[in-house]
Protein backbone atom coordinates (compact mmCIF):
# COMPACT_ATOMS: atom_id res chain seq x y z
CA UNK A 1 -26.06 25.22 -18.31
CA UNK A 2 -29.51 24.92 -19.84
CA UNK A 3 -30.16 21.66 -17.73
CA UNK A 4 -28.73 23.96 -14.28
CA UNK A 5 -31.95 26.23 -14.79
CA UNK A 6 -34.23 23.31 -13.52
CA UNK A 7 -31.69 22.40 -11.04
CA UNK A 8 -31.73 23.22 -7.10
CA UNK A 9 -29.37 26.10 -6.13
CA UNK A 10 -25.53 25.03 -6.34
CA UNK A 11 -23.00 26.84 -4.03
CA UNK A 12 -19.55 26.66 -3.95
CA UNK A 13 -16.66 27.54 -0.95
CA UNK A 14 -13.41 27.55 -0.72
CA UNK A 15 -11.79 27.14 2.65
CA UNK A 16 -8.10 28.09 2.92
CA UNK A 17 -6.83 26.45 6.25
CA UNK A 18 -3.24 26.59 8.09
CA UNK A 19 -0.92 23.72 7.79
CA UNK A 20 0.43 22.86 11.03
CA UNK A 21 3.88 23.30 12.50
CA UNK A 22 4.27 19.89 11.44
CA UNK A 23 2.74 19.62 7.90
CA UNK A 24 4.87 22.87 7.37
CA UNK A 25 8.17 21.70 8.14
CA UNK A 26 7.68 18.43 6.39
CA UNK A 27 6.27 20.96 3.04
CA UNK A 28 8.92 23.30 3.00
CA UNK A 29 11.54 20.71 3.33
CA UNK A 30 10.47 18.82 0.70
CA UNK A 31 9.76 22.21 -1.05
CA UNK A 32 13.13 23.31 -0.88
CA UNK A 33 14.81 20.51 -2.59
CA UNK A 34 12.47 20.69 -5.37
CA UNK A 35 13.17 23.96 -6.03
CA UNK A 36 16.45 23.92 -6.28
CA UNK A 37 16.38 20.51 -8.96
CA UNK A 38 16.58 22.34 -12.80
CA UNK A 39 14.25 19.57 -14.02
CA UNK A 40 11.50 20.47 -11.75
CA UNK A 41 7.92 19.80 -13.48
CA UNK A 42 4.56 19.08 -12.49
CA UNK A 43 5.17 14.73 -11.86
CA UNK A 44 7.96 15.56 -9.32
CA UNK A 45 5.89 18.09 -7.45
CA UNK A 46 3.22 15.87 -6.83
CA UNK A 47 4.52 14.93 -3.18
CA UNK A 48 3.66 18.61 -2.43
CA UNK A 49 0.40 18.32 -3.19
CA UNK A 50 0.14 14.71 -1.39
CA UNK A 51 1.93 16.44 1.66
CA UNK A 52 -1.32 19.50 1.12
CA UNK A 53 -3.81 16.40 1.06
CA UNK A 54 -2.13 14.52 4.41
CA UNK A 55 1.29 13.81 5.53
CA UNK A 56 1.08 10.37 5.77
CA UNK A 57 1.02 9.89 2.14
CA UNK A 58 4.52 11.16 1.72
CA UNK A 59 5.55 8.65 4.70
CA UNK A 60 6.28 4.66 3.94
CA UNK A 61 4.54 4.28 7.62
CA UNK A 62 1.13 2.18 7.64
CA UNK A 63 -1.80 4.14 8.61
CA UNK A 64 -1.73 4.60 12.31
CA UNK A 65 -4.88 5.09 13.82
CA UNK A 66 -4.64 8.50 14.31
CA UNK A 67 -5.11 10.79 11.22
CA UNK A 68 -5.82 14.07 12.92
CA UNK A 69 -2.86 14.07 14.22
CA UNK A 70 -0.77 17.19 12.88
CA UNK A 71 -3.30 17.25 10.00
CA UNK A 72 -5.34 20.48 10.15
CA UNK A 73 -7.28 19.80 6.82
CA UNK A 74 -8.25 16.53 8.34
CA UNK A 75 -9.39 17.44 11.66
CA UNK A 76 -11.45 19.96 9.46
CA UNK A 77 -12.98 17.56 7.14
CA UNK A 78 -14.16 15.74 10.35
CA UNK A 79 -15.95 18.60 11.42
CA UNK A 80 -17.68 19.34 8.17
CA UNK A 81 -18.32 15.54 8.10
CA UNK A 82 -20.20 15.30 11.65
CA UNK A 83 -21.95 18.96 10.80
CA UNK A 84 -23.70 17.16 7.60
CA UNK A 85 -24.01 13.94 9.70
CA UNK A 86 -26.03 15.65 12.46
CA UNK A 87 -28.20 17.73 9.27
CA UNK A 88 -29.00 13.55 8.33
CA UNK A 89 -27.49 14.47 4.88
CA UNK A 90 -25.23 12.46 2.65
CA UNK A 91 -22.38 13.58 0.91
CA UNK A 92 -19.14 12.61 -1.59
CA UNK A 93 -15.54 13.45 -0.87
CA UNK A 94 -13.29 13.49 -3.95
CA UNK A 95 -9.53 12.88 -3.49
CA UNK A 96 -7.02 11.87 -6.28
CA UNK A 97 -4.66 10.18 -3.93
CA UNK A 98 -5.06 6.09 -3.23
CA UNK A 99 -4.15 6.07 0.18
CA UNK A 100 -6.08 9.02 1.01
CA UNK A 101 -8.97 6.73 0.10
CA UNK A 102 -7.85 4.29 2.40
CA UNK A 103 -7.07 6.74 5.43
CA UNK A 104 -10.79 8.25 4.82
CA UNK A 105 -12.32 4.60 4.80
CA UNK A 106 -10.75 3.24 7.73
CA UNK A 107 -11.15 6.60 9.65
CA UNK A 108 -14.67 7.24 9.42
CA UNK A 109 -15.92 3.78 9.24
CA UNK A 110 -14.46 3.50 13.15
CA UNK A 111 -15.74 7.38 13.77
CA UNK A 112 -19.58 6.26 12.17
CA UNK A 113 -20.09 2.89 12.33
CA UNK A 114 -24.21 3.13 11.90
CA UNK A 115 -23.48 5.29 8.50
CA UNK A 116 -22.78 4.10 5.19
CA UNK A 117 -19.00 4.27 4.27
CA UNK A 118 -17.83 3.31 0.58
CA UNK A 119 -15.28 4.14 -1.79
CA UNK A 120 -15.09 4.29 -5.84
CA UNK A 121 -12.06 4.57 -7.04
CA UNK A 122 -9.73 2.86 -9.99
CA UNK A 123 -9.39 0.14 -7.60
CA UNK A 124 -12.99 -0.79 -7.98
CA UNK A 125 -14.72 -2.92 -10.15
CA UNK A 126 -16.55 -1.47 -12.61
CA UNK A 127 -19.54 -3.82 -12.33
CA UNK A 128 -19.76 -3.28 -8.54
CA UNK A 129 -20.04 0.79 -9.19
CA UNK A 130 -23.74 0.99 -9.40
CA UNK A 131 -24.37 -1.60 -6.49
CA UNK A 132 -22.34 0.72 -4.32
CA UNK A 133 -24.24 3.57 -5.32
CA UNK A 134 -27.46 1.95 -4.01
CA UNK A 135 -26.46 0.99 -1.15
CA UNK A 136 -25.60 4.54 -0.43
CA UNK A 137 -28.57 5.99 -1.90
CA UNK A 138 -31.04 3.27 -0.31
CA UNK A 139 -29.11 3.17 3.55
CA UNK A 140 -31.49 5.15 5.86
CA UNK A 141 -28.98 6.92 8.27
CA UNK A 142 -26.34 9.27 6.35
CA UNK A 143 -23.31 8.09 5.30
CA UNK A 144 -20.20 9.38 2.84
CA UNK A 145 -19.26 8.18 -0.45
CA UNK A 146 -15.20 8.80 -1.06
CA UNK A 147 -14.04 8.71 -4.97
CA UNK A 148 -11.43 9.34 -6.99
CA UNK A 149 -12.59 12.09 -9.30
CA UNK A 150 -11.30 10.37 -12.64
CA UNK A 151 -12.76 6.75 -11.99
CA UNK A 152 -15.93 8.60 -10.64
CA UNK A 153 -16.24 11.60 -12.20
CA UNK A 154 -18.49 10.80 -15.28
CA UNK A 155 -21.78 8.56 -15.95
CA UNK A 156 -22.78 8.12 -12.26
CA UNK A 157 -25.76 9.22 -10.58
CA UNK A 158 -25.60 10.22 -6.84
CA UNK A 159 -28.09 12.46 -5.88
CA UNK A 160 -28.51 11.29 -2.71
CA UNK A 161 -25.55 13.27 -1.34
CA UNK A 162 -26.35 16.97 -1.31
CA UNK A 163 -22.49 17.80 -0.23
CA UNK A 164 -19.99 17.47 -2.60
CA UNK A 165 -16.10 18.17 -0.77
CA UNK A 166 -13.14 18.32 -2.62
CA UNK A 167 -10.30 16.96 -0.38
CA UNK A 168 -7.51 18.23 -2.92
CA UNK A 169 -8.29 20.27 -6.00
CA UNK A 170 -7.28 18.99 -9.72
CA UNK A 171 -5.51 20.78 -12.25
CA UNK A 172 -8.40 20.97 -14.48
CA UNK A 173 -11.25 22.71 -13.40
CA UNK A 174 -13.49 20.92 -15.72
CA UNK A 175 -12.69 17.42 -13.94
CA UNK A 176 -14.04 18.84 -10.84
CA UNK A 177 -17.09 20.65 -12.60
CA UNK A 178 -17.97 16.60 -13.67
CA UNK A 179 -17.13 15.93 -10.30
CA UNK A 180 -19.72 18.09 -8.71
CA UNK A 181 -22.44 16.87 -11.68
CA UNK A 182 -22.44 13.58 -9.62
CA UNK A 183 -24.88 15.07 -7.50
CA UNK A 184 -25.90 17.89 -9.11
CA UNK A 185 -28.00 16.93 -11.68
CA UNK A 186 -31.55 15.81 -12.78
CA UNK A 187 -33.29 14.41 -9.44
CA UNK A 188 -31.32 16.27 -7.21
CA UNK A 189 -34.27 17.81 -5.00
CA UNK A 190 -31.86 19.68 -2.56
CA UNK A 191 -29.78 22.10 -2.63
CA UNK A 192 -25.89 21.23 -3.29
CA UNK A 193 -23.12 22.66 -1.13
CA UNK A 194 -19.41 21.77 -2.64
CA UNK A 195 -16.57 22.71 -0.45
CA UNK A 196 -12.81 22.88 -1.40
CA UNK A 197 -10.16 22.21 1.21
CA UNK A 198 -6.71 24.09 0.22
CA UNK A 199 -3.56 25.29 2.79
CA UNK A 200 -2.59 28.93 2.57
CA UNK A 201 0.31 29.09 0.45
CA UNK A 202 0.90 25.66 -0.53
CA UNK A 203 1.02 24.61 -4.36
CA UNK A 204 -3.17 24.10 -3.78
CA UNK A 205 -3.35 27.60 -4.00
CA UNK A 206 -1.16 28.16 -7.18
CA UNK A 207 -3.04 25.38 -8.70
CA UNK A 208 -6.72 27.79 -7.81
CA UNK A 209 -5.21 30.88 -9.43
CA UNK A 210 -4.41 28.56 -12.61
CA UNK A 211 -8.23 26.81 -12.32
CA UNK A 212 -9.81 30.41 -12.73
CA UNK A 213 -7.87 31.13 -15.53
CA UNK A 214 -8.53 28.40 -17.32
CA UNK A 215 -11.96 28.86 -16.77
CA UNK A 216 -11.82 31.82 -19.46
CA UNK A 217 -10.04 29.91 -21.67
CA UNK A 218 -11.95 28.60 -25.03
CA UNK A 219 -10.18 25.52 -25.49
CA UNK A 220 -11.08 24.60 -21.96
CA UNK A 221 -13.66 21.71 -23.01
CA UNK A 222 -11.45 20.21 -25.76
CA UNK A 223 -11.02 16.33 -24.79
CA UNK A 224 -7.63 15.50 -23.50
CA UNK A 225 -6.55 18.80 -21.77
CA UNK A 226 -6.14 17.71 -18.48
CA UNK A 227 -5.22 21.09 -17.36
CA UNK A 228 -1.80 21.22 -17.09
CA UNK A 229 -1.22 22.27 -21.10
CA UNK A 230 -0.34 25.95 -20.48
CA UNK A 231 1.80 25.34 -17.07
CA UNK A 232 4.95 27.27 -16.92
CA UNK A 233 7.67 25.29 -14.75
CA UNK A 234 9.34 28.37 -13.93
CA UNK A 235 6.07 30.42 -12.65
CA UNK A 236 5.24 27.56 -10.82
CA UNK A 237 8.89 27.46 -9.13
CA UNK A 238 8.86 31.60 -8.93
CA UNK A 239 5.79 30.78 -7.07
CA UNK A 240 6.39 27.89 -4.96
CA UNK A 241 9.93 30.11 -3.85
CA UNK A 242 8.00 33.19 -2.45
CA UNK A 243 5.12 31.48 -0.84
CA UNK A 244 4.98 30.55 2.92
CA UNK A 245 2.87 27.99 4.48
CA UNK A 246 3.63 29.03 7.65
């Protein structure tokens, strides 16, 4: 906070998008069956939030070409993407799944082949971070880091990007708070814009309401919480019961 007072402005959104007819059936489905198990908890509902970040994750399919397909937070993404493109600005997209990473790489690097397209995630050697970071920060035409926010989300500097996006939202808001410090931070000469993509009553938005109150909690910044200390399984299935994506 006392370094954020020499800092350029930093705004935050939150966009709450529509799952598809598609992404619906496929969450409620899976939704359903979850629901009904007795030892529900927060490992088996991670193919919720995997369907909330795309479909295809939840799908032993290869990546097909076509990632907009049925994907509403996608298609938007590519649309925010191309609106900072045409600005000539850089930005990072954080997403905690794998092949997310790889769907986002392959995608864009066929949509913008004169920008610079990278990824940092655990699958990356740590000696080749910085290098990466470089080349990003020295490329002349815009271009889109993607990183996982736990292999990337401390020690780097990348204040070439002035976007920050959050594909899927953590359960700790203080994981994405590091996240945004990537770019917001001493050097940054622009101001930041950090987006976060959820689906209207989906487990992303049950995971918000918990972010902001963990926020006013004091034990917040003790090391190790990784946010999910305080979950209650049955809340979380109360909740996931009376919500509708569609």
């Amino acid at each position: 906070k006392e370094v954020a007072k020499d800092l350029p402005e930093l705004r935050e959104q939150t966009i709450t998008l529509t799952m598809s007819e598609k992404e619906s059936e496929i969450y409620e489905k899976k939704k359903e069956i979850l629901c009904r198990d007795d030892k529900l908890n927060l490992q088996a509902i991670i193919p919720l939030r995997q369907i909330c970040t795309h479909h295809q994750l939840v799908n032993d399919d290869s990546f097909n070409h076509m990632p907009m397909n049925d994907c509403y937070k996608y298609k938007y993404l590519v649309d925010l993407v191309e609106s900072i493109f045409s600005n000539k600005e850089k930005l990072i997209i954080f997403t905690s799944f794998s092949k997310m990473v790889d769907i986002l790489i392959q995608d864009l690097s066929l949509r913008y082949q004169r920008s610079y397209i990278n990824k940092i995630d655990g699958r990356t050697p740590q000696e080749e971070r910085q290098g990466i970071i470089d080349e990003f920060t020295n490329h002349e035409e815009h271009g889109a880091l993607i990183l996982n926010p736990t292999a990337a989300g401390e020690g780097l500097n990348i204040q070439a990007a002035n976007n920050v996006i959050h594909y899927n939202p953590e359960w700790n808001p203080s994981k994405e708070d590091q996240a945004n410090a990537r770019a917001h931070r001493i050097g940054q000469n622009k101001k930041v814009l950090v987006t976060k993509l959820i689906y209207k009553g989906s487990i992303e938005e049950y995971m918000l309401e918990k972010q902001a109150h963990k926020r006013a909690m004091s034990d917040l910044a003790i090391k190790g919480d990784d946010g999910t200390a305080k979950i209650k399984i049955e809340d979380m299935r109360e909740y996931l019961l009376k919500s509708k994506t569609n």
